[in-house]
PDB file of N, CA and C in Angstrom:
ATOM      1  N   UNK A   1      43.897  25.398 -15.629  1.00  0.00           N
ATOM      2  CA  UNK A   1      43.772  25.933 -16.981  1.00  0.00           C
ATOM      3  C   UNK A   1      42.885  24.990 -17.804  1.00  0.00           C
ATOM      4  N   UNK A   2      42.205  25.745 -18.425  1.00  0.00           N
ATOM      5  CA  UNK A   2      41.136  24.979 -19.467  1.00  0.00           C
ATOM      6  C   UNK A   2      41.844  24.353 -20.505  1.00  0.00           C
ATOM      7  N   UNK A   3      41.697  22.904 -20.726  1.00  0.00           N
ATOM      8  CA  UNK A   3      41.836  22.205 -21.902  1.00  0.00           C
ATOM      9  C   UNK A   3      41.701  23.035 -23.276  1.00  0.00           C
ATOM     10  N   UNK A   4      42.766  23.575 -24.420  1.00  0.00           N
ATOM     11  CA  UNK A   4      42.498  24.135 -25.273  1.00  0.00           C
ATOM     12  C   UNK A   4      41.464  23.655 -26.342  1.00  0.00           C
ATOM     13  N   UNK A   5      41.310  22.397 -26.198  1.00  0.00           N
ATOM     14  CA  UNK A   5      40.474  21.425 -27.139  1.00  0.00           C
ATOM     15  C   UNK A   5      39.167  21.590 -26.919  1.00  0.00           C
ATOM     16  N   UNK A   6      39.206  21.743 -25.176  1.00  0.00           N
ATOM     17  CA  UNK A   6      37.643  22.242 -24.751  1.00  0.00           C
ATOM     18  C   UNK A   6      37.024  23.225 -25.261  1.00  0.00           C
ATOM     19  N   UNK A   7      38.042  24.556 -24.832  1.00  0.00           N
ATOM     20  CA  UNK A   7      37.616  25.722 -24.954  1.00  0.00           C
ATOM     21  C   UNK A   7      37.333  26.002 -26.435  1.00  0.00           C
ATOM     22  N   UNK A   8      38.264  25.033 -27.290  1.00  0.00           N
ATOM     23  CA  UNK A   8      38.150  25.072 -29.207  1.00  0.00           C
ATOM     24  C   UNK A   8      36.652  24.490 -29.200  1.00  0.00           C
ATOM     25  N   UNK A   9      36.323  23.642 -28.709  1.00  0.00           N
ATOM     26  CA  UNK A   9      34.690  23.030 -29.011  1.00  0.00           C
ATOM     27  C   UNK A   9      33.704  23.833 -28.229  1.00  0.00           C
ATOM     28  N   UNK A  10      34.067  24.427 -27.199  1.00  0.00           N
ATOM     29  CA  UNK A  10      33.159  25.377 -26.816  1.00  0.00           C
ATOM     30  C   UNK A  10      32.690  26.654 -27.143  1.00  0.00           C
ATOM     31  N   UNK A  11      33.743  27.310 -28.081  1.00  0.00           N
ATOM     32  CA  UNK A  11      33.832  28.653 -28.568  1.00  0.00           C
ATOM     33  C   UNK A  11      33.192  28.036 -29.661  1.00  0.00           C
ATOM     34  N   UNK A  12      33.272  26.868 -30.872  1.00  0.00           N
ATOM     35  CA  UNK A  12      32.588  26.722 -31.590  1.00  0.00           C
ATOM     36  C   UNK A  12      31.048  26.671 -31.896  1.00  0.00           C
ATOM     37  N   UNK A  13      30.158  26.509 -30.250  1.00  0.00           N
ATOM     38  CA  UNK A  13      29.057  27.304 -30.279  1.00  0.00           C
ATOM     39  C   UNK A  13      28.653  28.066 -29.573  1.00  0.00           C
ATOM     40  N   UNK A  14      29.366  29.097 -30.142  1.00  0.00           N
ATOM     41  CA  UNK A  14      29.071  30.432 -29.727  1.00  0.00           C
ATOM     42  C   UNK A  14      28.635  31.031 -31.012  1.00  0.00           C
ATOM     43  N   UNK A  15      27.476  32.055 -30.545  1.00  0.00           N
ATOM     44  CA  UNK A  15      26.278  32.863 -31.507  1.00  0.00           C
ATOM     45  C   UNK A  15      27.840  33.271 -32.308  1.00  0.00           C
ATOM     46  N   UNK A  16      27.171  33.578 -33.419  1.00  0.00           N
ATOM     47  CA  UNK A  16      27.952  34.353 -34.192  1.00  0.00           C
ATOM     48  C   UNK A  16      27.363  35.875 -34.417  1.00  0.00           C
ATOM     49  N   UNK A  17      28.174  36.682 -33.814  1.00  0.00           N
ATOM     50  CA  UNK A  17      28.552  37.985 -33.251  1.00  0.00           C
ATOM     51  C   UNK A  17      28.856  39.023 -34.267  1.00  0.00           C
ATOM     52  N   UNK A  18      29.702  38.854 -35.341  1.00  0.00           N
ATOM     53  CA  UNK A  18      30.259  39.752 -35.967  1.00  0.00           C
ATOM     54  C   UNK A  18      30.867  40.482 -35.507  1.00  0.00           C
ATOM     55  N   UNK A  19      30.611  41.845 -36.004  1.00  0.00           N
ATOM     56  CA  UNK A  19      30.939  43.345 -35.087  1.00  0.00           C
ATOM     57  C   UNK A  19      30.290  43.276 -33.726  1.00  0.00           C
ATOM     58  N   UNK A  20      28.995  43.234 -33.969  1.00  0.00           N
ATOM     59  CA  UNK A  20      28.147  43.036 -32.480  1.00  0.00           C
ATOM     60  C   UNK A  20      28.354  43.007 -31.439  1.00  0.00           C
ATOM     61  N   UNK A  21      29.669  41.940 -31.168  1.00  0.00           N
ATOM     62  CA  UNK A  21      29.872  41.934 -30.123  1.00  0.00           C
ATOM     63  C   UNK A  21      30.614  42.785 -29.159  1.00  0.00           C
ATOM     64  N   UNK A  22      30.906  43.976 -29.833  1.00  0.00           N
ATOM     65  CA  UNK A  22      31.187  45.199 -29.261  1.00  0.00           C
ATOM     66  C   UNK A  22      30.175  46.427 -28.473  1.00  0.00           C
ATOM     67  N   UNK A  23      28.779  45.756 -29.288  1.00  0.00           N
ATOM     68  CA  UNK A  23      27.828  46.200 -28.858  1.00  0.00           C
ATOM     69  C   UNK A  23      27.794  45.348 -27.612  1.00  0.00           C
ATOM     70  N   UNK A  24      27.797  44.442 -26.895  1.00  0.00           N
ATOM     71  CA  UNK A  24      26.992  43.568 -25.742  1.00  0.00           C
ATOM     72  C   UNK A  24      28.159  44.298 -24.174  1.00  0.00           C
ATOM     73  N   UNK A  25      26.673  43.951 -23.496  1.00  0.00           N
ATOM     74  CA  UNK A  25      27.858  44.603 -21.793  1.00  0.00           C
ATOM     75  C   UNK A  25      28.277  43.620 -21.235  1.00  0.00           C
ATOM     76  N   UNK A  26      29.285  43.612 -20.505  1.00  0.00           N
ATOM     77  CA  UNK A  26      29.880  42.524 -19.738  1.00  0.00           C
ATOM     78  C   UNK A  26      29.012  41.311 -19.324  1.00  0.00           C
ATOM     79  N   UNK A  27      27.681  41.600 -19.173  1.00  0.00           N
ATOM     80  CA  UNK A  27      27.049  40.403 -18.723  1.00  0.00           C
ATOM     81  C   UNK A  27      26.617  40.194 -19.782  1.00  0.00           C
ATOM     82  N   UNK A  28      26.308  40.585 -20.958  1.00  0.00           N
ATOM     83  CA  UNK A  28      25.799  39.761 -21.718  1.00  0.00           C
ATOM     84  C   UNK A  28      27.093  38.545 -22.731  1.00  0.00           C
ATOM     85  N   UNK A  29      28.084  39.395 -22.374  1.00  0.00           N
ATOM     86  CA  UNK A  29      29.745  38.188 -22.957  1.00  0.00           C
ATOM     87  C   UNK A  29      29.449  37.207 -21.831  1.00  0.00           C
ATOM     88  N   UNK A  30      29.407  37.244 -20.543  1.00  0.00           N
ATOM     89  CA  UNK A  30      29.798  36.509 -20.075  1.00  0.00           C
ATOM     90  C   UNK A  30      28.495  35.056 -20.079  1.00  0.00           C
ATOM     91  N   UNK A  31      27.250  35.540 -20.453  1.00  0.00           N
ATOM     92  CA  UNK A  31      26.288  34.817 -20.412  1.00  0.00           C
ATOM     93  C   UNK A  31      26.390  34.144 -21.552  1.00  0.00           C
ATOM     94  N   UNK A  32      27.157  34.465 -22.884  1.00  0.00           N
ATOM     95  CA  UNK A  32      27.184  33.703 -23.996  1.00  0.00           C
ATOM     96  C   UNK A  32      29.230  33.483 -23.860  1.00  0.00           C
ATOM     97  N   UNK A  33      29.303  33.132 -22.845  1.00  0.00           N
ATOM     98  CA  UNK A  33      30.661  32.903 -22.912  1.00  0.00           C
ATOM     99  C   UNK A  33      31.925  32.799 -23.321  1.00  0.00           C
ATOM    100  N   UNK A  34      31.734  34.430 -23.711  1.00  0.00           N
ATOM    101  CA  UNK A  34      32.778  35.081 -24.471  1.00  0.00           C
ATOM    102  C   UNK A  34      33.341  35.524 -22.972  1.00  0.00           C
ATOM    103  N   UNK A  35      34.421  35.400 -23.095  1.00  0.00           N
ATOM    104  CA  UNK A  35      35.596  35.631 -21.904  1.00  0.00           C
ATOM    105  C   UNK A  35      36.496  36.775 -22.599  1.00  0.00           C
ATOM    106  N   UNK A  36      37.284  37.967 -21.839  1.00  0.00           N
ATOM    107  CA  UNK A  36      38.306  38.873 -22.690  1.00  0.00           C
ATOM    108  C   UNK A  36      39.653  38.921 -23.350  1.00  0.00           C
ATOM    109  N   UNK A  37      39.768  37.226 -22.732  1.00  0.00           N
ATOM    110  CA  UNK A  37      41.315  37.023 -23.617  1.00  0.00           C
ATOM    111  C   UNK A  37      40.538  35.547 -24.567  1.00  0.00           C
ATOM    112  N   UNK A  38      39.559  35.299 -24.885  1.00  0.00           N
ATOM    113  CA  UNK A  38      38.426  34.647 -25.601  1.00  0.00           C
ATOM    114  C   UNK A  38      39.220  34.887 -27.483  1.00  0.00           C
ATOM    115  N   UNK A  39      39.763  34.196 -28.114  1.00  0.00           N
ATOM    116  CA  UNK A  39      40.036  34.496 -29.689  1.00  0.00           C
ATOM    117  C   UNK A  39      39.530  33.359 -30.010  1.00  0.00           C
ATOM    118  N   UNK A  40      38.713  33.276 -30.953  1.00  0.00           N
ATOM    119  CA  UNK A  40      38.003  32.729 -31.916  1.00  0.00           C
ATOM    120  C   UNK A  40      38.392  32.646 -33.247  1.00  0.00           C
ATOM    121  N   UNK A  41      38.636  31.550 -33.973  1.00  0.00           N
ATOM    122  CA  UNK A  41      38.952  31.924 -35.089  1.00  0.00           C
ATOM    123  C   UNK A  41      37.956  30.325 -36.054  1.00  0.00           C
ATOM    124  N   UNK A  42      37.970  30.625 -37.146  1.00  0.00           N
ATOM    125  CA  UNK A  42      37.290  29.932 -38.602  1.00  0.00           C
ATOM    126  C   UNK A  42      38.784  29.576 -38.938  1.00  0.00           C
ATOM    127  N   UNK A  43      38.450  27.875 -39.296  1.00  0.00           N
ATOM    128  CA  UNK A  43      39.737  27.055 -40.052  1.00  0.00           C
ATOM    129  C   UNK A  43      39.076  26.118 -41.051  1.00  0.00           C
ATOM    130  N   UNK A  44      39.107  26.378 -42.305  1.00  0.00           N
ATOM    131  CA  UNK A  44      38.811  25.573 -43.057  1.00  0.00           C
ATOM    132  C   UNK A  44      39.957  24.197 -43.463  1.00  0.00           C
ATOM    133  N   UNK A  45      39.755  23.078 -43.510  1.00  0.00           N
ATOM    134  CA  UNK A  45      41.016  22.420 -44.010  1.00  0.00           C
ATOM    135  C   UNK A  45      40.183  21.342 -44.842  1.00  0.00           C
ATOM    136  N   UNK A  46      41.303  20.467 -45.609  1.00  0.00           N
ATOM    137  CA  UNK A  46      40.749  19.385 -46.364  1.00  0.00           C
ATOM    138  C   UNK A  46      41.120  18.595 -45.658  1.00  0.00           C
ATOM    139  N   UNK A  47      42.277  18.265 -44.930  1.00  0.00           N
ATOM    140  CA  UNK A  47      43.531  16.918 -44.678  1.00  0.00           C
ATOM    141  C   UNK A  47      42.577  16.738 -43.268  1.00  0.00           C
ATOM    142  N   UNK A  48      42.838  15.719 -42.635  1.00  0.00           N
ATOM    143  CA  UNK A  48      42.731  14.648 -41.311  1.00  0.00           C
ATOM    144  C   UNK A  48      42.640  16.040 -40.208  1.00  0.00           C
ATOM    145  N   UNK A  49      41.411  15.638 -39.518  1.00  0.00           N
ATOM    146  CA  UNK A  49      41.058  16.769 -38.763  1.00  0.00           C
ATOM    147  C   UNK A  49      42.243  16.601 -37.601  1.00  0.00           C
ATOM    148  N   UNK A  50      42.994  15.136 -37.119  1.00  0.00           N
ATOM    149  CA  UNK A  50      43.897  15.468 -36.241  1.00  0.00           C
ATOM    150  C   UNK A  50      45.417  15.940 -36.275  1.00  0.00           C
ATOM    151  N   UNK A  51      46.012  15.831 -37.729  1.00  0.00           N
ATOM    152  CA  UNK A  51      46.700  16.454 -38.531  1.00  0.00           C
ATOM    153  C   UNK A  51      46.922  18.159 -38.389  1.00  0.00           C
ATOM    154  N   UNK A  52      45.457  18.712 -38.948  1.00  0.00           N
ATOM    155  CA  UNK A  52      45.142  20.362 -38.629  1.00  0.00           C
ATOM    156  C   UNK A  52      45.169  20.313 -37.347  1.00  0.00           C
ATOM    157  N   UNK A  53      44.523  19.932 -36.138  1.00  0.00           N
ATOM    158  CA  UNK A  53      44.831  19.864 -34.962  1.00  0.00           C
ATOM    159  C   UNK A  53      46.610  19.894 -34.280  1.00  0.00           C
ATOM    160  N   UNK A  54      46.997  19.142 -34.972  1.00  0.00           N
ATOM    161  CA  UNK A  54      48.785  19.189 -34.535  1.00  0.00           C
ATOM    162  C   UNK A  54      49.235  20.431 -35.271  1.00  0.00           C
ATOM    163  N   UNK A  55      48.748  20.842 -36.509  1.00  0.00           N
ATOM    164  CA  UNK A  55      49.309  22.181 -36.903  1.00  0.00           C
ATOM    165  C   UNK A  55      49.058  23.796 -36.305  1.00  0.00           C
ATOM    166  N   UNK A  56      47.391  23.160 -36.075  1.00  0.00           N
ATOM    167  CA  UNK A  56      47.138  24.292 -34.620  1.00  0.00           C
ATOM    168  C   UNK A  56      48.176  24.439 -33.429  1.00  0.00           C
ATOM    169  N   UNK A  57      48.160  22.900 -32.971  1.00  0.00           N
ATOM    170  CA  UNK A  57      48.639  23.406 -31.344  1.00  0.00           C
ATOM    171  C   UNK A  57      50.690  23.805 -31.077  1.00  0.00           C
ATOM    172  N   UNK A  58      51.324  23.115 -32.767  1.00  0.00           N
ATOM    173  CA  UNK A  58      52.203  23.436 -33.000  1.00  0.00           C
ATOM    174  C   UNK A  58      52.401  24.901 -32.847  1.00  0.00           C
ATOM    175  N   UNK A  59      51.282  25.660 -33.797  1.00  0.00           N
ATOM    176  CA  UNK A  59      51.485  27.135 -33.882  1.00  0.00           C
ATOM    177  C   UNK A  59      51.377  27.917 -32.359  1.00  0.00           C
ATOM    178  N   UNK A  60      50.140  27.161 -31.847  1.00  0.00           N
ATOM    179  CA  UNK A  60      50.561  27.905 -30.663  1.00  0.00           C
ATOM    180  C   UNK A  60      50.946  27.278 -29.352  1.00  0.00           C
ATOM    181  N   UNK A  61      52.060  26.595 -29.653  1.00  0.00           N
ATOM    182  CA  UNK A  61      53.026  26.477 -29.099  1.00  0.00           C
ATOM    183  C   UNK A  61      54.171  27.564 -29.407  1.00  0.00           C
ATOM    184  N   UNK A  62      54.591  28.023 -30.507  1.00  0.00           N
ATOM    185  CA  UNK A  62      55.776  28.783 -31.088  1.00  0.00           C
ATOM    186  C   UNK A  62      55.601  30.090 -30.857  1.00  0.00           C
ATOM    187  N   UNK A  63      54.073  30.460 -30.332  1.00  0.00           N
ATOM    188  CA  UNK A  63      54.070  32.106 -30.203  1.00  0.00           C
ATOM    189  C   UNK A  63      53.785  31.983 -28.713  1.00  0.00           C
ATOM    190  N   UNK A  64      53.798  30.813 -28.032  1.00  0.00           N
ATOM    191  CA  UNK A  64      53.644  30.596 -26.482  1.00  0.00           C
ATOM    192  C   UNK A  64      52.201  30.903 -25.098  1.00  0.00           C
ATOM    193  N   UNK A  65      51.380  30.069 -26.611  1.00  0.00           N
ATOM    194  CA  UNK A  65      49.897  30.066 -25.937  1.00  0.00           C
ATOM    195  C   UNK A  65      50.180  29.242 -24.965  1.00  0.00           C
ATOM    196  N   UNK A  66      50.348  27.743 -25.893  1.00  0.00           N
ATOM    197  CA  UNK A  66      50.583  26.343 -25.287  1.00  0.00           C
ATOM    198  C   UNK A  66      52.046  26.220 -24.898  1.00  0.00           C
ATOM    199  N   UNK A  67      52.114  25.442 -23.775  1.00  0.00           N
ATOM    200  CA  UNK A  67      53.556  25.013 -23.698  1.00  0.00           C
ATOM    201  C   UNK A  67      53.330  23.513 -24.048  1.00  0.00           C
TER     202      UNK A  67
END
């Protein structure tokens, strides 16, 4: 299993897609490495980036991304 930290810095450059990416065919996700269980999300914070980091992996820990 992929390091979530990885896959968090790797999804971070990824094109930004919008809707679009409903438009693209399987090879073109997989060439910009969008995967289908792939969620992406925007986190703005002020506090200590490793702080938001523990509040991330807390959360998904509780809905049972992460164990």
């Amino acid at each position: 299993m992929t390091d979530p930290r990885v896959a968090f810095d790797l999804s971070t450059r990824l094109p930004h897609l919008g809707l679009r990416v409903r438009e693209l065919s399987n090879e073109e996700l997989a060439a910009a490495g969008i995967s289908p269980g792939l969620v992406r999300m925007s986190i703005g914070y002020t506090n200590d980036f490793e702080e938001r980091w523990a509040q991330l992996e807390r959360g998904l820990k509780k809905v049972g991304i992460l164990k």
